[in-house]
N, C-alpha and C. Protein backbone atom coordinates (compact mmCIF):
# COMPACT_ATOMS: atom_id res chain seq x y z
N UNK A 1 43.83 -13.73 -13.18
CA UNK A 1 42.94 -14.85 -13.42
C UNK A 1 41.96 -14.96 -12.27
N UNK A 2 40.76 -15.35 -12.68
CA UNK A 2 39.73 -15.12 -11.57
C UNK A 2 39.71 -17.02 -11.17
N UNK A 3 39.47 -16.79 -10.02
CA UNK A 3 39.22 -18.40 -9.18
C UNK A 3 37.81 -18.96 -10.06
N UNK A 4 37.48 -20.10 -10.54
CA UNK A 4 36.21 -20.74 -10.66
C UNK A 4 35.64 -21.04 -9.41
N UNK A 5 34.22 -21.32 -9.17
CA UNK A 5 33.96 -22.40 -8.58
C UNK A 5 34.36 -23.45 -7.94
N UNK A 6 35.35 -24.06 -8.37
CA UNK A 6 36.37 -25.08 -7.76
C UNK A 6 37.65 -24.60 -6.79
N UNK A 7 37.77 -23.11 -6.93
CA UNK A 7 38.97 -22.74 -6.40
C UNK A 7 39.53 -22.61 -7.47
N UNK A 8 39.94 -23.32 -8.38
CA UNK A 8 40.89 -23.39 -9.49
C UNK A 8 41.04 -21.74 -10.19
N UNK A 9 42.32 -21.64 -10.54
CA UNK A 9 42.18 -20.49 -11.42
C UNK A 9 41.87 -20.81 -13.29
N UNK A 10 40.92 -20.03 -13.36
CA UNK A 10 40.61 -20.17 -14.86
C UNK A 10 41.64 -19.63 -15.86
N UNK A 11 42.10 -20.17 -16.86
CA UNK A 11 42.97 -19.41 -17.69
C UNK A 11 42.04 -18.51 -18.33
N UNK A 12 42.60 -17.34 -18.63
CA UNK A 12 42.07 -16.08 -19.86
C UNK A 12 42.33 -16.32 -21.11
N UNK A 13 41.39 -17.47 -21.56
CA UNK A 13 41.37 -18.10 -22.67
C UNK A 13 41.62 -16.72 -24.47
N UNK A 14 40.63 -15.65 -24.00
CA UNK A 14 40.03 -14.50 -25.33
C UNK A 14 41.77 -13.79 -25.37
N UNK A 15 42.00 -13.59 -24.15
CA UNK A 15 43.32 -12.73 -23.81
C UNK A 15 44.79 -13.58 -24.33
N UNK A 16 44.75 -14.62 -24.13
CA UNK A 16 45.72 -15.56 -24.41
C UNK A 16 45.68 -15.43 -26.05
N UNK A 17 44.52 -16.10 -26.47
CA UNK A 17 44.58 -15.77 -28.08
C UNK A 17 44.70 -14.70 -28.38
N UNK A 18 44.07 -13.79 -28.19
CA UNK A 18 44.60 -12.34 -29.15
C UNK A 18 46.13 -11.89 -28.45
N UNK A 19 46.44 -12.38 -27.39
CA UNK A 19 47.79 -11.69 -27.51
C UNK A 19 49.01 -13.00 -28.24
N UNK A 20 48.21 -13.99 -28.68
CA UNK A 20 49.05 -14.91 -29.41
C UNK A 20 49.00 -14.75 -31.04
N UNK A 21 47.49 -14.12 -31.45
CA UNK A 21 47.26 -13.49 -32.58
C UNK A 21 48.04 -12.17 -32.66
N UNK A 22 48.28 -11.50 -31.77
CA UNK A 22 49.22 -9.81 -31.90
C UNK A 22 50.29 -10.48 -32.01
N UNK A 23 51.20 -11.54 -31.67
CA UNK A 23 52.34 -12.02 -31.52
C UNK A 23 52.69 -12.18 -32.87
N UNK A 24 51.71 -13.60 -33.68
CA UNK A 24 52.12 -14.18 -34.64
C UNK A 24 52.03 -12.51 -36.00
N UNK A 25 51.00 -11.75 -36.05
CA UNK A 25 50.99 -11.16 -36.82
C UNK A 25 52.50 -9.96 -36.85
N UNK A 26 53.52 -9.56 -35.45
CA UNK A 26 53.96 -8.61 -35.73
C UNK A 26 54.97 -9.56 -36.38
N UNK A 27 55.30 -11.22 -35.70
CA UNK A 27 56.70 -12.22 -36.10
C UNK A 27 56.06 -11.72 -37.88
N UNK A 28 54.82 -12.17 -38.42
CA UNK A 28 55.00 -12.35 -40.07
C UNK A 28 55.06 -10.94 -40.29
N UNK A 29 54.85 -10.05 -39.69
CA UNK A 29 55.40 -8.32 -40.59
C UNK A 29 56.59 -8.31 -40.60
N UNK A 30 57.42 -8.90 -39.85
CA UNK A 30 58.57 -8.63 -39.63
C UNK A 30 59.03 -9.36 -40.44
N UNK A 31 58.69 -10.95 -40.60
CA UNK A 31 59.55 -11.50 -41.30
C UNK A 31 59.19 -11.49 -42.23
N UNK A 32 58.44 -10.81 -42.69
CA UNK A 32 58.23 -10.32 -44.39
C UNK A 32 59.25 -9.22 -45.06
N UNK A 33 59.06 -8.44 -44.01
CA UNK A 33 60.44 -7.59 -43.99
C UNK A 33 61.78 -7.31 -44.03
N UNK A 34 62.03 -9.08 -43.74
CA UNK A 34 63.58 -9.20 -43.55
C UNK A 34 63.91 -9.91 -44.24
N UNK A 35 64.81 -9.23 -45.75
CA UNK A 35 65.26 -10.14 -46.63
C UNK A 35 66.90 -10.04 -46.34
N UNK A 36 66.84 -12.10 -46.40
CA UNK A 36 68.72 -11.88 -46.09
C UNK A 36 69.15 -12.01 -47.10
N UNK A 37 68.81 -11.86 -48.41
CA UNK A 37 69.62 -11.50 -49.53
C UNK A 37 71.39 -10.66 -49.52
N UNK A 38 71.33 -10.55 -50.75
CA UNK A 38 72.70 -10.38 -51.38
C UNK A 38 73.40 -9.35 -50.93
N UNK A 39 72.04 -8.31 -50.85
CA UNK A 39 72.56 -6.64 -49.63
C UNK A 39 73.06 -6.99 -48.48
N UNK A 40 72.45 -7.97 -47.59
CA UNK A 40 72.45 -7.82 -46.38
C UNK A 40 73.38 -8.97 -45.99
N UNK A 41 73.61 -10.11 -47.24
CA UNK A 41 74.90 -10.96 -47.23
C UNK A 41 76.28 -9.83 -47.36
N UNK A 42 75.93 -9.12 -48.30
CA UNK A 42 77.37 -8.29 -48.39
C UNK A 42 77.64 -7.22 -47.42
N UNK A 43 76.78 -7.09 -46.35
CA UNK A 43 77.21 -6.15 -45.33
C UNK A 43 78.68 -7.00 -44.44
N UNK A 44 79.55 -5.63 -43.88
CA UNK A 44 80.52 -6.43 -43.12
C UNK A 44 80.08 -6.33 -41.79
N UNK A 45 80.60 -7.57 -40.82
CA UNK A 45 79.75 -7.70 -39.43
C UNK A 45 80.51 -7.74 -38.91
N UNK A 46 80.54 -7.70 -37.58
CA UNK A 46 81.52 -7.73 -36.61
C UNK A 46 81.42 -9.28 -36.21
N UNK A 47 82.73 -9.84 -35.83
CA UNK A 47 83.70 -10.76 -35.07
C UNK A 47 82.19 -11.87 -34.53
N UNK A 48 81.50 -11.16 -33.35
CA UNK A 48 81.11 -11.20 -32.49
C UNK A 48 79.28 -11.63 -32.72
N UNK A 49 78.79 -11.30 -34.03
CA UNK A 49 77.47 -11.10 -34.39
C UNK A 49 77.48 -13.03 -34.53
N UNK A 50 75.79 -12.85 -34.04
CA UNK A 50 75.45 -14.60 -33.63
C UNK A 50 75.32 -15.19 -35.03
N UNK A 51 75.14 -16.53 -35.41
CA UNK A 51 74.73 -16.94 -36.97
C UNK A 51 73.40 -16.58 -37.15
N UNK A 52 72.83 -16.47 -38.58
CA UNK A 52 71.62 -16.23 -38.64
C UNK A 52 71.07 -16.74 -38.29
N UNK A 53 70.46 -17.91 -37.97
CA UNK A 53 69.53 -19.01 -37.58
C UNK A 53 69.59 -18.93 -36.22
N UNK A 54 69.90 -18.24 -35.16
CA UNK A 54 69.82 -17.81 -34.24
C UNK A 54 68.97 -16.78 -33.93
N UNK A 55 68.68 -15.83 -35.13
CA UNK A 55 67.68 -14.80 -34.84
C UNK A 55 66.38 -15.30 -34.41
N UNK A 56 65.90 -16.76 -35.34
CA UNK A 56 64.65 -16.90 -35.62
C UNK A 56 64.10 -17.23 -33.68
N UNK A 57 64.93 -18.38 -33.38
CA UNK A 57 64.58 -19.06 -32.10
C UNK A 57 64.28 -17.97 -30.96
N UNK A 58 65.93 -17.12 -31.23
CA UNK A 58 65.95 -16.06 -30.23
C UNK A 58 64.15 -14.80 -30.11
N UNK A 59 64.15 -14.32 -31.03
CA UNK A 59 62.47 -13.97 -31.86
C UNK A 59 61.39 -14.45 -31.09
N UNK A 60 61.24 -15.77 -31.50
CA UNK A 60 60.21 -16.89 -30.90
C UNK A 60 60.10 -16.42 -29.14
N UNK A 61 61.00 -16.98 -28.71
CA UNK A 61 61.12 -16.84 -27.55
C UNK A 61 60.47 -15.57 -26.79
N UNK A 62 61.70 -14.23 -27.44
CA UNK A 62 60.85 -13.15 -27.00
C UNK A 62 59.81 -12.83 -27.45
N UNK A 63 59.03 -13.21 -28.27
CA UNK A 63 57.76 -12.84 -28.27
C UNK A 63 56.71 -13.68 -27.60
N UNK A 64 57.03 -14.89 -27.50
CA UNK A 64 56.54 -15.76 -26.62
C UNK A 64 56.46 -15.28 -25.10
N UNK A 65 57.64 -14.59 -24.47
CA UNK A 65 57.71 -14.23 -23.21
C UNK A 65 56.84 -12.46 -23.36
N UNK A 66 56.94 -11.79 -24.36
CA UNK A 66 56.59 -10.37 -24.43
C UNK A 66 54.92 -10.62 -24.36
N UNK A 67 54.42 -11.60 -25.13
CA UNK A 67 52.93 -11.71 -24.63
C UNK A 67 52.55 -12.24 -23.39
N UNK A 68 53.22 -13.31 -22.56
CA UNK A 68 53.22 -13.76 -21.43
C UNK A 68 53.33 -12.51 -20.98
N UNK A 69 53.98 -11.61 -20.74
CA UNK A 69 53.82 -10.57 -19.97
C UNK A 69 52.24 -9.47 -20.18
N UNK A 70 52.38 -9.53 -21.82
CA UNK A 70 51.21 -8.52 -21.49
C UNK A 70 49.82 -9.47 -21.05
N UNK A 71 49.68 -10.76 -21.31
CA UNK A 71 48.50 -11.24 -20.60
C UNK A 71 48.70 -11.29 -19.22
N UNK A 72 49.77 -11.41 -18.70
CA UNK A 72 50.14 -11.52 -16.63
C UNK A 72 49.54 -9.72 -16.32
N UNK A 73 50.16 -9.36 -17.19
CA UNK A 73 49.54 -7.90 -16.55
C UNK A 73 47.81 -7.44 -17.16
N UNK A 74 47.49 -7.46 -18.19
CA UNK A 74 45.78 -7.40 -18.62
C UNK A 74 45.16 -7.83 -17.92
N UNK A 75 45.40 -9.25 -17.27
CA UNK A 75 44.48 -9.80 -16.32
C UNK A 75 44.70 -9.70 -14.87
N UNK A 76 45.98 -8.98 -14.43
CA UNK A 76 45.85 -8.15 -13.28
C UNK A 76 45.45 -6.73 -13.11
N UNK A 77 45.04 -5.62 -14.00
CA UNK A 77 44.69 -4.98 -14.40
C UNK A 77 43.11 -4.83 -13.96
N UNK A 78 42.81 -4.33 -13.46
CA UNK A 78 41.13 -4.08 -13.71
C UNK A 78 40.68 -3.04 -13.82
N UNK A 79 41.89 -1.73 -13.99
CA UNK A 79 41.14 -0.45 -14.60
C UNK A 79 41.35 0.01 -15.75
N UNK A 80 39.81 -0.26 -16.42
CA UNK A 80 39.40 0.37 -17.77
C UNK A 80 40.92 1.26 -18.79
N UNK A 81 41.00 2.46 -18.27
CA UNK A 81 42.23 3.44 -18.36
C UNK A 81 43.08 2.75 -18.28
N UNK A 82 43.52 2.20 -17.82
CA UNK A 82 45.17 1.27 -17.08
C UNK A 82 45.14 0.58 -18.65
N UNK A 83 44.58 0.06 -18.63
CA UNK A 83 43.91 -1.19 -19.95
C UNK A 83 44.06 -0.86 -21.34
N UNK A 84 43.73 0.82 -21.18
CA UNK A 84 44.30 0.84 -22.22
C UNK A 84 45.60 1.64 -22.61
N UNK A 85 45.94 2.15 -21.49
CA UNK A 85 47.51 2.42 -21.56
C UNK A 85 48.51 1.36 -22.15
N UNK A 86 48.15 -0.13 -21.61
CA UNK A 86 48.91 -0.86 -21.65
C UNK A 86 48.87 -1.30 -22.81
N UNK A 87 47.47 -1.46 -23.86
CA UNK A 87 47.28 -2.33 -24.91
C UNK A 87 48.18 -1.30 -25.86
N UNK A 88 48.00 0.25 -25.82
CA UNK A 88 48.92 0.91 -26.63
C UNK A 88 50.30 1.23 -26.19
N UNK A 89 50.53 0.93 -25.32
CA UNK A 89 52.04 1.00 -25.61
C UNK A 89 52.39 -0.63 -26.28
N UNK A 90 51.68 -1.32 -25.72
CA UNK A 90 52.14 -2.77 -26.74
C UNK A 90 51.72 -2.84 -28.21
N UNK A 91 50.92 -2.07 -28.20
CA UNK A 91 50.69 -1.47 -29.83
C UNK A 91 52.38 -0.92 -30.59
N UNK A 92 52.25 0.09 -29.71
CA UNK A 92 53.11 1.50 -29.93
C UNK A 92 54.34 0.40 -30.19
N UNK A 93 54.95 -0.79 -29.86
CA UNK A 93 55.79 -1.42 -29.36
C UNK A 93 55.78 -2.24 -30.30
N UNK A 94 54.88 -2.84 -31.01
CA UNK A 94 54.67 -4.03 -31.91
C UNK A 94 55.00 -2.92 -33.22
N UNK A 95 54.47 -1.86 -33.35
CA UNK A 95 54.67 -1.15 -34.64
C UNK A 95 56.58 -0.92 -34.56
N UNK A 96 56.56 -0.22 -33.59
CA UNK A 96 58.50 0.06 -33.72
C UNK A 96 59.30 -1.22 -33.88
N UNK A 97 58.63 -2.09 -33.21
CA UNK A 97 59.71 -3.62 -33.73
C UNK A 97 59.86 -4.22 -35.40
N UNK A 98 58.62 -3.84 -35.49
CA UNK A 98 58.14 -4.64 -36.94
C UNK A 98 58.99 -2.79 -37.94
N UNK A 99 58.91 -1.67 -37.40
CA UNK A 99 59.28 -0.60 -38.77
C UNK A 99 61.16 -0.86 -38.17
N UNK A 100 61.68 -1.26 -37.56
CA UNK A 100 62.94 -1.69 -37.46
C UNK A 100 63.51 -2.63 -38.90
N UNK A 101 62.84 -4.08 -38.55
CA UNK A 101 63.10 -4.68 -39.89
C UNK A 101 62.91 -4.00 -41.46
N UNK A 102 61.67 -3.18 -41.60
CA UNK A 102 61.53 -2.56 -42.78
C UNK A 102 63.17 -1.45 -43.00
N UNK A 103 63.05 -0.65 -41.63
CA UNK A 103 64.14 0.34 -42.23
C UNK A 103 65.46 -0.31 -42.20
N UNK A 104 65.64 -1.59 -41.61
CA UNK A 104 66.99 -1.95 -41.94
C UNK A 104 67.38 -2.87 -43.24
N UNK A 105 66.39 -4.00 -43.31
CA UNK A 105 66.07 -4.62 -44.80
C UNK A 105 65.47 -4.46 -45.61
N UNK A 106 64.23 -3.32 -45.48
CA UNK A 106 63.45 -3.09 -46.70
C UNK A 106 64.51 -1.81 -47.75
N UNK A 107 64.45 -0.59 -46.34
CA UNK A 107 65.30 0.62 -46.75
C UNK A 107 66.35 0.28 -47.26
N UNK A 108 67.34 -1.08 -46.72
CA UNK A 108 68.44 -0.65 -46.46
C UNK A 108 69.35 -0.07 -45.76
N UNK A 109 68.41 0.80 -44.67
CA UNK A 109 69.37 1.84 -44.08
C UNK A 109 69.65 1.35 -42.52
N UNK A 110 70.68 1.15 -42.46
CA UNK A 110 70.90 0.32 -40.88
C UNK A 110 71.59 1.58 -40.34
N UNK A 111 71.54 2.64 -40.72
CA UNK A 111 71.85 4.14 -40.13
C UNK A 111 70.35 4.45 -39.41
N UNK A 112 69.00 4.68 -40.31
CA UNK A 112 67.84 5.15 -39.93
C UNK A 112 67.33 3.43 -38.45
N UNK A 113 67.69 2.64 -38.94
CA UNK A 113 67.46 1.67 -38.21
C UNK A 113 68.08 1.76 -36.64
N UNK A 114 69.54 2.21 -36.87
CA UNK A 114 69.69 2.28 -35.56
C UNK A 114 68.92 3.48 -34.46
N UNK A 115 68.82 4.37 -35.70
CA UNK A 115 68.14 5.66 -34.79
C UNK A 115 66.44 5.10 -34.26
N UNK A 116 65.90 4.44 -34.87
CA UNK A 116 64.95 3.78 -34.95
C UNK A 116 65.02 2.77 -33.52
N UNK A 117 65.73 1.85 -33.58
CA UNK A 117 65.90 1.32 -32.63
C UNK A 117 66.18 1.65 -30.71
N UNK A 118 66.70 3.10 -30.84
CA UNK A 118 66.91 3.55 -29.55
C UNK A 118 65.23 3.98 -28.80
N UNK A 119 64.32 4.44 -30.23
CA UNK A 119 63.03 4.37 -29.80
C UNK A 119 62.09 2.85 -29.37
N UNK A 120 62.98 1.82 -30.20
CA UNK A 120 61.66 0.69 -29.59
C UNK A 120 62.93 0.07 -28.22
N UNK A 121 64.13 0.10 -27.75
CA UNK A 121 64.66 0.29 -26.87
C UNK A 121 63.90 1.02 -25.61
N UNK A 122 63.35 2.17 -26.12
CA UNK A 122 62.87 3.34 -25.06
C UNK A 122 61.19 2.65 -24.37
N UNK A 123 60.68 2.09 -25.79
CA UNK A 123 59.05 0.88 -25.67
C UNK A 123 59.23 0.08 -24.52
N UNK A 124 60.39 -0.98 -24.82
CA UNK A 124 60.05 -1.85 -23.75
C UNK A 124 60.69 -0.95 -22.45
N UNK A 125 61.14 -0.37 -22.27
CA UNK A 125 61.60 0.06 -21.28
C UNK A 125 60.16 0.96 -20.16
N UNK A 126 59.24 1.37 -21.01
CA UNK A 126 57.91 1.89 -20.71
C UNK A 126 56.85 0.92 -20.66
N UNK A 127 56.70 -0.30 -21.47
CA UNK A 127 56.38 -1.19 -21.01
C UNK A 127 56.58 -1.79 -19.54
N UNK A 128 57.49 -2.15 -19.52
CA UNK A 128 58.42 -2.69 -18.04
C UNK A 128 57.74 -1.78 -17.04
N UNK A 129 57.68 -0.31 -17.11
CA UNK A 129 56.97 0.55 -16.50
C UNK A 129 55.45 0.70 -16.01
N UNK A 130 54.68 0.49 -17.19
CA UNK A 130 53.39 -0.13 -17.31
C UNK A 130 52.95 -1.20 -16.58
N UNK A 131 53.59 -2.32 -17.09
CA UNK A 131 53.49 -3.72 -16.66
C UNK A 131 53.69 -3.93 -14.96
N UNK A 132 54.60 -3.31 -14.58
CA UNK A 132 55.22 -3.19 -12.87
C UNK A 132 54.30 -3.12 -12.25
N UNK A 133 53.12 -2.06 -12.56
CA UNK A 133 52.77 -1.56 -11.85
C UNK A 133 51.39 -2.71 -11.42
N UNK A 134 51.14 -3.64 -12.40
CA UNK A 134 50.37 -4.73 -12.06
C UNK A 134 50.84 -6.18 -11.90
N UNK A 135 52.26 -6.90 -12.53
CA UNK A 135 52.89 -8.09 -12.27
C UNK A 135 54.14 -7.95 -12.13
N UNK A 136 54.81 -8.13 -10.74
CA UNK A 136 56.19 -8.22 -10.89
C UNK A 136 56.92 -9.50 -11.96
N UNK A 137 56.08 -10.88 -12.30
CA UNK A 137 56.11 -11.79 -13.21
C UNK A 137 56.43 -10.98 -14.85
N UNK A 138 55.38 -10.38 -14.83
CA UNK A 138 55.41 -9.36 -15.97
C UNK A 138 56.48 -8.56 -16.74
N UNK A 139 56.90 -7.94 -15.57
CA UNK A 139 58.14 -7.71 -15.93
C UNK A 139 59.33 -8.31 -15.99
N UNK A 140 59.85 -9.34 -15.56
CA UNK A 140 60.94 -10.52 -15.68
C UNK A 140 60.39 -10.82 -17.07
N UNK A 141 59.56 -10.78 -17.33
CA UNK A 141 59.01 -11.47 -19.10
C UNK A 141 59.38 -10.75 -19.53
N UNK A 142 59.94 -9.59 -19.75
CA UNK A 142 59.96 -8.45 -20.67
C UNK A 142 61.54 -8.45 -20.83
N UNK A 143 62.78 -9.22 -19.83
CA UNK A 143 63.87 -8.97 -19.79
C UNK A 143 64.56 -9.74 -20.75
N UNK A 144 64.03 -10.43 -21.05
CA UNK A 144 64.89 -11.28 -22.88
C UNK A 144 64.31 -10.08 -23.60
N UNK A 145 63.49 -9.55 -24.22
CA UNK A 145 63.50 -8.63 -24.89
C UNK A 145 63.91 -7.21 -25.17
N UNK A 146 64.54 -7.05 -23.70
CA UNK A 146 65.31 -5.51 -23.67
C UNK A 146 66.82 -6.02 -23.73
N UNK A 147 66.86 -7.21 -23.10
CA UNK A 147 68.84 -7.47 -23.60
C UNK A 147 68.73 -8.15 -25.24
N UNK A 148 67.88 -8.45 -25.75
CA UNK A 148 67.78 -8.97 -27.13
C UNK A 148 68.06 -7.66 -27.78
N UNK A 149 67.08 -6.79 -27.22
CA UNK A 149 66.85 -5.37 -27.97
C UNK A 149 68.47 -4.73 -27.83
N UNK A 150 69.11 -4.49 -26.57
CA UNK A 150 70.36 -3.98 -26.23
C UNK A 150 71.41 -4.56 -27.22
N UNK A 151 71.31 -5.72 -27.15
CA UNK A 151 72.01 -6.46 -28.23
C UNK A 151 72.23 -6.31 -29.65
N UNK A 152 70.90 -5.83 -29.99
CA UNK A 152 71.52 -5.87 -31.37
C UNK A 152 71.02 -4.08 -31.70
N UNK A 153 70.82 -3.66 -31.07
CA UNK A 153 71.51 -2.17 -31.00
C UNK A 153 72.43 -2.20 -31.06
N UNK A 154 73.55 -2.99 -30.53
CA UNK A 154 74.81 -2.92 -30.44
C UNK A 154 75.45 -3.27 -31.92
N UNK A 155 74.58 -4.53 -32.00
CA UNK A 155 74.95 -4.87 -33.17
C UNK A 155 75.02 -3.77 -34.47
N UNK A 156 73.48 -3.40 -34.37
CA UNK A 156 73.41 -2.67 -35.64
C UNK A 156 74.14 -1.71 -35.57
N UNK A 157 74.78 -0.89 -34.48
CA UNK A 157 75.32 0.36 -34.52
C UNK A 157 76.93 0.06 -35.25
N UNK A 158 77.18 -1.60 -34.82
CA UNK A 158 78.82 -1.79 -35.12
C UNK A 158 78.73 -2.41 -36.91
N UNK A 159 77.23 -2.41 -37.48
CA UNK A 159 77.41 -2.72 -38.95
C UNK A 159 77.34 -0.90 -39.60
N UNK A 160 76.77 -0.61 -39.11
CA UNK A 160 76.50 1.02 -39.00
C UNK A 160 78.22 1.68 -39.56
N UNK A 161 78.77 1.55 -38.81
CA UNK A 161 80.00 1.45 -38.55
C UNK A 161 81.29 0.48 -39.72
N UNK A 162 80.86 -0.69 -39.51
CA UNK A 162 81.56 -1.01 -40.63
C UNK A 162 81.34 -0.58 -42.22
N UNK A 163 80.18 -0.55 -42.16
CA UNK A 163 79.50 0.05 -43.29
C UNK A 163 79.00 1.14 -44.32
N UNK A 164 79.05 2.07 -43.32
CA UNK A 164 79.00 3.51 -43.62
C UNK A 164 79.42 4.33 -44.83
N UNK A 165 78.90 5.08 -45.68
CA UNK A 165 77.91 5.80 -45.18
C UNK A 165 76.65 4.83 -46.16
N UNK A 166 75.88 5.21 -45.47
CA UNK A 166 74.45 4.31 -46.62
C UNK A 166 73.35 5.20 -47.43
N UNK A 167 72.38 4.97 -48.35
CA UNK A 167 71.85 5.64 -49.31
C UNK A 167 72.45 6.42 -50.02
N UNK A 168 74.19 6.13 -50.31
CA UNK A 168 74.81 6.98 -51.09
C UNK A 168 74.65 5.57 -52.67
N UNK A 169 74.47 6.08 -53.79
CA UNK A 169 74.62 5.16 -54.88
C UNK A 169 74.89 5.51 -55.85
């Protein structure tokens, strides 16, 4: 953020919105994607898996904190190149989150999902990488979303598991 005139720091008003517009658009791909219907009622879960209505808040949050990070770092950023490393891996990052929900509720396949998942696992983890290198803030934002992410890797791997094998019919 650049100082005004006053001293004051100006917020990055253009940056704030579009990374609140990238936010809201990957939450509605996703949650277009995720039907908790009758399939995904009749999967067996482990002991341990949170209630549904926990996903939504948990969601919110990290994406709330995942754009806080990429605006802390865009606007510490001032090279061109850097700039756009960062906007595509948060690209690269918004697409693997949002084809997660498709391959686990659209497909069905919480087999292709988990394999799926070790790649947007691998995103924020390159993010975090990215981001470092301009806000240490930045990256603490990114850490609900890699134990969210760890999490239900875990998860999906133990419905994976109860469930098995899938696309057989």
């Amino acid at each position: 953020m650049s100082p005004t005139q006053t001293g004051k720091p100006r917020l990055p008003w253009r940056v704030i919105a579009l990374a609140a517009a990238a936010v809201l658009v990957v939450a509605l791909a996703g949650g277009l994607a995720t039907d908790i219907g009758a399939w995904y009622l009749g999967l067996k879960q482990p002991p341990w898996k949170p209630p549904d209505w926990l996903f939504g808040p948990a969601w919110m949050l990290i994406y709330g904190c995942t754009a806080t990070s990429a605006v802390l770092a865009w606007e510490a950023c001032r090279e061109p190149r850097e700039r756009n490393w960062l906007l595509g891996a948060f690209a690269l990052n918004a697409v693997l989150n949002v084809l997660w929900s498709v391959l686990f509720f659209t497909a069905q396949r919480p087999d292709w999902a988990f394999a799926e998942v070790m790649l947007l696992w691998l995103s924020i983890v390159l993010l975090g990488i990215l981001v470092r290198r301009h806000s240490t803030l930045a990256v603490w934002m990114l850490a609900p979303y890699l134990a969210w992410v760890s999490f239900a890797a875990a998860l999906n791997l133990a419905v994976v598991r109860l469930n098995a094998p899938f696309g057989v019919r």
